[in-house]
C-alpha atoms as a PDB file:
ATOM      1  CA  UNK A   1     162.946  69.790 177.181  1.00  0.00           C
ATOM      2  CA  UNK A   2     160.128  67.198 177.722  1.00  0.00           C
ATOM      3  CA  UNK A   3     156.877  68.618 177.307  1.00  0.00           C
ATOM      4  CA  UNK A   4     154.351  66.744 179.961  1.00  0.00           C
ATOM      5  CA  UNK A   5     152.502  63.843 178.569  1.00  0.00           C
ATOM      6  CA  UNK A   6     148.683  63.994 178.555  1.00  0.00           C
ATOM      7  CA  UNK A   7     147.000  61.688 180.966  1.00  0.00           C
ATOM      8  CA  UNK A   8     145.032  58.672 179.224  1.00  0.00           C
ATOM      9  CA  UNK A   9     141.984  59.169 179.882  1.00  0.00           C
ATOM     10  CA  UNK A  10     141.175  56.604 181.771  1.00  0.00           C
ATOM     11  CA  UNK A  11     143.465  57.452 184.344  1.00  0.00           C
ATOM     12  CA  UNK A  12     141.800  61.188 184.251  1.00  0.00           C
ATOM     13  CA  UNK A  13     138.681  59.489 185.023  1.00  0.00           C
ATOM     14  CA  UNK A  14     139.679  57.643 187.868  1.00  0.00           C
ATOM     15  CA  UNK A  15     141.550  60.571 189.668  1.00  0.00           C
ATOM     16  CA  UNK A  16     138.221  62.547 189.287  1.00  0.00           C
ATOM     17  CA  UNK A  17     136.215  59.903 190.694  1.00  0.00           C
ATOM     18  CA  UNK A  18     138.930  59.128 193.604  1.00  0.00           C
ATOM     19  CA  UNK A  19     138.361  62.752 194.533  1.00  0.00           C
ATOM     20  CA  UNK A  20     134.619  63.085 194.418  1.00  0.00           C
ATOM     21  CA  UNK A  21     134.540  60.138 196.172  1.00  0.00           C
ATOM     22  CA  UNK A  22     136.391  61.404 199.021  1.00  0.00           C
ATOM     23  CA  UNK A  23     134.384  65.007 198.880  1.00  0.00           C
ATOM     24  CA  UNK A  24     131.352  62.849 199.751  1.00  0.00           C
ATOM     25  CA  UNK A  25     133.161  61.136 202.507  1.00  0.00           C
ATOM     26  CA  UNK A  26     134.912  64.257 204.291  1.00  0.00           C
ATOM     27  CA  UNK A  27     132.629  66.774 203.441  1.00  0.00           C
ATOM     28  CA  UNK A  28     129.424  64.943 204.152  1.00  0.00           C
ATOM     29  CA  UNK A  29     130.688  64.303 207.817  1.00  0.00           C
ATOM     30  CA  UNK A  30     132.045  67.860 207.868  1.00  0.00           C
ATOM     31  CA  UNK A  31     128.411  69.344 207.248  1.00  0.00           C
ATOM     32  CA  UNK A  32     126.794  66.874 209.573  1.00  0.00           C
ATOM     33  CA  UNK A  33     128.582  68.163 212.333  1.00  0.00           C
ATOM     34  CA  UNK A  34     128.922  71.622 211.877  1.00  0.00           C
ATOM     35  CA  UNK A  35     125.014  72.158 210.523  1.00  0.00           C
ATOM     36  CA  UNK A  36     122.677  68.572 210.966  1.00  0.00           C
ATOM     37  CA  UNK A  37     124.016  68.276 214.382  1.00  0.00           C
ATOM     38  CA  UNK A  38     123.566  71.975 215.651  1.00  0.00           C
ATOM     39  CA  UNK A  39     120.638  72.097 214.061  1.00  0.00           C
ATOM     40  CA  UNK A  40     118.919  69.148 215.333  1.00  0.00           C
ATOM     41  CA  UNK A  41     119.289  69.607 218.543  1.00  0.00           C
ATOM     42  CA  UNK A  42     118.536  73.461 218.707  1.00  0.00           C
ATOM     43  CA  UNK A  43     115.161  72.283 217.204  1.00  0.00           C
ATOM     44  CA  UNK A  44     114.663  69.079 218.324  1.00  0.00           C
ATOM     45  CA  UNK A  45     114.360  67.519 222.058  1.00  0.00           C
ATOM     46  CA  UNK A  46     116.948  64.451 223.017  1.00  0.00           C
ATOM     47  CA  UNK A  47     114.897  61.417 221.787  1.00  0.00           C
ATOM     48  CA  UNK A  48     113.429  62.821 218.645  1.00  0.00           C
ATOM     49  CA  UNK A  49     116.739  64.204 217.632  1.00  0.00           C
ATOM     50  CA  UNK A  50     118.445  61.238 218.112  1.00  0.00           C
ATOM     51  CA  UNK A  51     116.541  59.196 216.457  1.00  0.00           C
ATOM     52  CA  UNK A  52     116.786  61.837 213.972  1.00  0.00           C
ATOM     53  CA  UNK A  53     120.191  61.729 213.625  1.00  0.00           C
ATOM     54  CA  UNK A  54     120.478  58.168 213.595  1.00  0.00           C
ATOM     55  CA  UNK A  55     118.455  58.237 210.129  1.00  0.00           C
ATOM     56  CA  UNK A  56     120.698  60.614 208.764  1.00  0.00           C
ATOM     57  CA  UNK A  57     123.735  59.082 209.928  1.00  0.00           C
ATOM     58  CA  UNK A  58     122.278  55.551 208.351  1.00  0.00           C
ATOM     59  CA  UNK A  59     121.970  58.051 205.162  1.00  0.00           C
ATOM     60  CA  UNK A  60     125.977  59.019 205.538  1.00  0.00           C
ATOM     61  CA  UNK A  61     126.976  55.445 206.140  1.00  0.00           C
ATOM     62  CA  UNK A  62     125.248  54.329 202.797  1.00  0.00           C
ATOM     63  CA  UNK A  63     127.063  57.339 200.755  1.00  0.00           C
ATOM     64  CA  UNK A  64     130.435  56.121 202.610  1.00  0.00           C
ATOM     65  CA  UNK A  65     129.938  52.845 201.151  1.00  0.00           C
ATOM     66  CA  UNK A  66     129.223  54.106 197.905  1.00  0.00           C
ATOM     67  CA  UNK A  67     132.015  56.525 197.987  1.00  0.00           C
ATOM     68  CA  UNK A  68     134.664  53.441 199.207  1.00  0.00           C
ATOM     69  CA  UNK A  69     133.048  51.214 196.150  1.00  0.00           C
ATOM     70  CA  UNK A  70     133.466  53.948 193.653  1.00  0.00           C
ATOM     71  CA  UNK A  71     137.583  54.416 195.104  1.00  0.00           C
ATOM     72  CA  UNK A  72     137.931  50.791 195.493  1.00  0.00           C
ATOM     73  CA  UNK A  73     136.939  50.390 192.131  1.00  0.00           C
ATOM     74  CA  UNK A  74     138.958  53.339 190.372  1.00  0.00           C
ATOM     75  CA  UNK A  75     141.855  51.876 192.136  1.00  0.00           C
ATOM     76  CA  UNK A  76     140.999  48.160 190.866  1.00  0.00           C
ATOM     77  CA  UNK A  77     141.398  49.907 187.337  1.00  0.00           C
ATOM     78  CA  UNK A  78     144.853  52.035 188.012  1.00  0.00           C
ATOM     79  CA  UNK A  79     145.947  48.646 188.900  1.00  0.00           C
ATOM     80  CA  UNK A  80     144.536  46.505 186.420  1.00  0.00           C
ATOM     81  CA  UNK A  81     146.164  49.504 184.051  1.00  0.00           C
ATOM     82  CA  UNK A  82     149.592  48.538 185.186  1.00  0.00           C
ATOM     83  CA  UNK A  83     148.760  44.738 184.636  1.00  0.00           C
ATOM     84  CA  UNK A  84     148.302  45.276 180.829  1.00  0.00           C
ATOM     85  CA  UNK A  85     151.788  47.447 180.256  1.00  0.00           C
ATOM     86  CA  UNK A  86     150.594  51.086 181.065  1.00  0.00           C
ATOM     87  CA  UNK A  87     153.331  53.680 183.394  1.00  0.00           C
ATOM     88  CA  UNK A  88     153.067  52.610 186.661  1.00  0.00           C
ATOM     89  CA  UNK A  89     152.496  56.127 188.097  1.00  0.00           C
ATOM     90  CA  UNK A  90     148.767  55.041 187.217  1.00  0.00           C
ATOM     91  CA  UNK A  91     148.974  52.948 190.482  1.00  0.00           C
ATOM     92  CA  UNK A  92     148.693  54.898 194.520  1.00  0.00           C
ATOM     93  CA  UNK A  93     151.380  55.182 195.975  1.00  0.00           C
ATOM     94  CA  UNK A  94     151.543  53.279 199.502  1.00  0.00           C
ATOM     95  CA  UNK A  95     150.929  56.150 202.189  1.00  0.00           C
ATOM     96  CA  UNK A  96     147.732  56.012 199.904  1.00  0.00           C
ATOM     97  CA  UNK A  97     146.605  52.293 200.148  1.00  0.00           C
ATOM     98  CA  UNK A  98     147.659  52.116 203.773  1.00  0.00           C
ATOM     99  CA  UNK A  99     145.654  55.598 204.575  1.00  0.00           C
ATOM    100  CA  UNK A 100     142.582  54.645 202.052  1.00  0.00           C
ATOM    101  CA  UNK A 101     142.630  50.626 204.085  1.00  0.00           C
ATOM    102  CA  UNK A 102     142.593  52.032 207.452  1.00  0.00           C
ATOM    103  CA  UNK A 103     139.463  54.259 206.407  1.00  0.00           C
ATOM    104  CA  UNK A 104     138.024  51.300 204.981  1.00  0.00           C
ATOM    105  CA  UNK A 105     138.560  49.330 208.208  1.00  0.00           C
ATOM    106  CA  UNK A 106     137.446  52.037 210.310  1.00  0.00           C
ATOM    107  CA  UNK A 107     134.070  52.813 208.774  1.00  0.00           C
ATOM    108  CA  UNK A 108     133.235  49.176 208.378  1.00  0.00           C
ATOM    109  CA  UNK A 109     134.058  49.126 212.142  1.00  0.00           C
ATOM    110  CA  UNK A 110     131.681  51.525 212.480  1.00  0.00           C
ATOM    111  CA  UNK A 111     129.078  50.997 210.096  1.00  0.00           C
ATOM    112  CA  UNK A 112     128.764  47.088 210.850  1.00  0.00           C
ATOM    113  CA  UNK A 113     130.123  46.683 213.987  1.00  0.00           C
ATOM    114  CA  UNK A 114     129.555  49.295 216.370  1.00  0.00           C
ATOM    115  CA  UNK A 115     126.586  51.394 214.699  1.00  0.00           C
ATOM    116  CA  UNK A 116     124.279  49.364 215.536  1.00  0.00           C
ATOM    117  CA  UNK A 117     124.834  48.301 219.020  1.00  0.00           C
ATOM    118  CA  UNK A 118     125.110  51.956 219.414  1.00  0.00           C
ATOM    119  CA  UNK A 119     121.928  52.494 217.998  1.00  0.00           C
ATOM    120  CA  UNK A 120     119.732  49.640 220.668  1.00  0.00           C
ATOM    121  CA  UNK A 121     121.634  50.857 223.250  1.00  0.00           C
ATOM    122  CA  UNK A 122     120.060  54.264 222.244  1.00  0.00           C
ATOM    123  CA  UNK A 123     116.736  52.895 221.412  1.00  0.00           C
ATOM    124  CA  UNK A 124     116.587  50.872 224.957  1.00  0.00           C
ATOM    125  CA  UNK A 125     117.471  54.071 226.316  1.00  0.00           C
ATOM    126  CA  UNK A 126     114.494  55.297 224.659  1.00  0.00           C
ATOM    127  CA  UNK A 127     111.954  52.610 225.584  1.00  0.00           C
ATOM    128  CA  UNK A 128     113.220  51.832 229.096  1.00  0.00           C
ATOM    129  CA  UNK A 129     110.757  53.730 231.933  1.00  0.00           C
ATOM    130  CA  UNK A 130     112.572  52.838 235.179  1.00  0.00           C
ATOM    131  CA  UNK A 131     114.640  55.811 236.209  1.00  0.00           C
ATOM    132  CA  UNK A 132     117.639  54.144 237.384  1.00  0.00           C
ATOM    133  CA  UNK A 133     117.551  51.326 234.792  1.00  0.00           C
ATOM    134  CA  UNK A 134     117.732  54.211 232.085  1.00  0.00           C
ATOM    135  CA  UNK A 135     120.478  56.372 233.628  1.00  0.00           C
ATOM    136  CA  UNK A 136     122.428  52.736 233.225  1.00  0.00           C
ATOM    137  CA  UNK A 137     121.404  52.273 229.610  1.00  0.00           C
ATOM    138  CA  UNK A 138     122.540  55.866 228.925  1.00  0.00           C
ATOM    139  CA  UNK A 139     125.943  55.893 230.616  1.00  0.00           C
ATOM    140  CA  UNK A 140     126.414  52.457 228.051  1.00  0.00           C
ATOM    141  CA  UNK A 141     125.013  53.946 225.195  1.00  0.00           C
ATOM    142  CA  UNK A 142     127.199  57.492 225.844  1.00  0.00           C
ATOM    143  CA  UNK A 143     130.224  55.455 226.694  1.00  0.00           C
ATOM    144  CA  UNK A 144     130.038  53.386 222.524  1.00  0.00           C
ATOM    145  CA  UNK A 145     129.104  56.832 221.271  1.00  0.00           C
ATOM    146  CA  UNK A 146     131.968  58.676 222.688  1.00  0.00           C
ATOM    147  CA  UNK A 147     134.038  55.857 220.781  1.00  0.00           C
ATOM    148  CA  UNK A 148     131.802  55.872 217.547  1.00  0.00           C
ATOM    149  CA  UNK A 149     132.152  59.761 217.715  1.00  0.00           C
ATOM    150  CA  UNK A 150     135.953  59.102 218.112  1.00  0.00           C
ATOM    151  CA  UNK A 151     136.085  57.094 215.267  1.00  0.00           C
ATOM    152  CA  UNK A 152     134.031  59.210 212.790  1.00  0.00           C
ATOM    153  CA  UNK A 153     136.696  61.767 213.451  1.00  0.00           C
ATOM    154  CA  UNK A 154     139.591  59.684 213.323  1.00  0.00           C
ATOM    155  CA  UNK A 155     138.335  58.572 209.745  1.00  0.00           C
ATOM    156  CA  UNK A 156     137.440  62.541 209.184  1.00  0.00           C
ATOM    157  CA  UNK A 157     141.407  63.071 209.890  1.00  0.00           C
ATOM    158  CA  UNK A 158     142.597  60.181 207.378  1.00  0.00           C
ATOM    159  CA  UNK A 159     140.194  61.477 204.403  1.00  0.00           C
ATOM    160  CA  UNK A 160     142.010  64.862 204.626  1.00  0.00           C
ATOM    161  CA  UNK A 161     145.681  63.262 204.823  1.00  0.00           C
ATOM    162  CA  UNK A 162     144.318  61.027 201.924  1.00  0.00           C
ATOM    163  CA  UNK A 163     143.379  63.762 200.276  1.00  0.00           C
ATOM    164  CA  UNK A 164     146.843  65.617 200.560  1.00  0.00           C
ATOM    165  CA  UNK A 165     148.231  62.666 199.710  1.00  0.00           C
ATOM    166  CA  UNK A 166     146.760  62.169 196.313  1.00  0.00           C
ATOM    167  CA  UNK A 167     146.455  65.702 195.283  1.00  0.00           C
ATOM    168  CA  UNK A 168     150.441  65.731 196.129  1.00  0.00           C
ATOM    169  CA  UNK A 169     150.572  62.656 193.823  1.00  0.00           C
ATOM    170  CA  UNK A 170     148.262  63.799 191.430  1.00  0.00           C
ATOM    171  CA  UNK A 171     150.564  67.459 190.977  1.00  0.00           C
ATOM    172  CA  UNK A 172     153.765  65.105 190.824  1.00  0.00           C
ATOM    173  CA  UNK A 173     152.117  63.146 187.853  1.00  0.00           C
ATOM    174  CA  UNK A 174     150.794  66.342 186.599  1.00  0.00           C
ATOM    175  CA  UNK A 175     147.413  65.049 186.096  1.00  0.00           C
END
């Protein structure tokens, strides 16, 4: 009987930091909306809330982008692993690069793309004094948020199928 070969340690390290990296992502989003949010806005009023949460969602994004360097990164070095000869159970399987690149694509969607129009939409919201003009600013702002909210959760749903993905890897590889 074969008795299960230890993982190098390199590839040890890499599966640790894969994981962490994805606690930060899904669990940092998980506690912003079940306790930030809540909280906020059972303490706060609408404007100073917001602009409240905006702050700590600029505080998320950063982590996120830390979190997808750091997995990006320990990836880069399963691969570069197989490169120089090692098993090539070092390198993710695809349901894991398609799952990780469409969380990649969705938060830089978010963070780059549509974070920040959502954000002066909500800060001309803010500033604008004419009733009407601001009930017309808010329906646009609401209308991107609803779809930045969306996509927050969508990424929220891939994180935890990534997650099951790799942990199911990980058991097959008996890491």
């Amino acid at each position: 009987m074969d008795e299960p070969r230890a993982p190098s340690k390199r590839l040890l390290v890499c599966a640790v930091i894969e994981c962490l990296a994805l606690a930060v992502w899904i669990g940092g989003l998980v506690v912003i909306i079940a306790a930030v949010i809540p909280a906020v806005f059972n303490s706060f009023g609408m404007e100073p809330g917001g602009r409240f949460l905006t702050r700590v969602f600029d505080g998320y994004n950063e982590l996120v982008l830390v979190a997808m360097s750091a997995m990006g990164g320990a990836i880069a070095i399963r691969a570069w692993g197989q490169q120089t000869g090692r098993p090539s159970q070092a390198m993710p399987g695809r349901t894991e690069a398609i799952v990780f690149g469409a969380m990649v694509l969705v938060a830089v969607l978010i963070i780059f793309i549509l974070g920040p129009h959502t954000i002066a939409l909500q800060e001309e919201a803010f500033g604008t004094k004419d009733e009407a003009a601001r009930k017309v600013v808010y329906a646009d702002f609401f209308r991107l948020h609803m779809v930045v909210r969306g996509l927050y959760l969508v990424n929220l749903v891939l994180g935890i199928g990534l997650l099951a993905a790799k942990l199911k890897s990980f058991l097959r590889k008996e890491l």
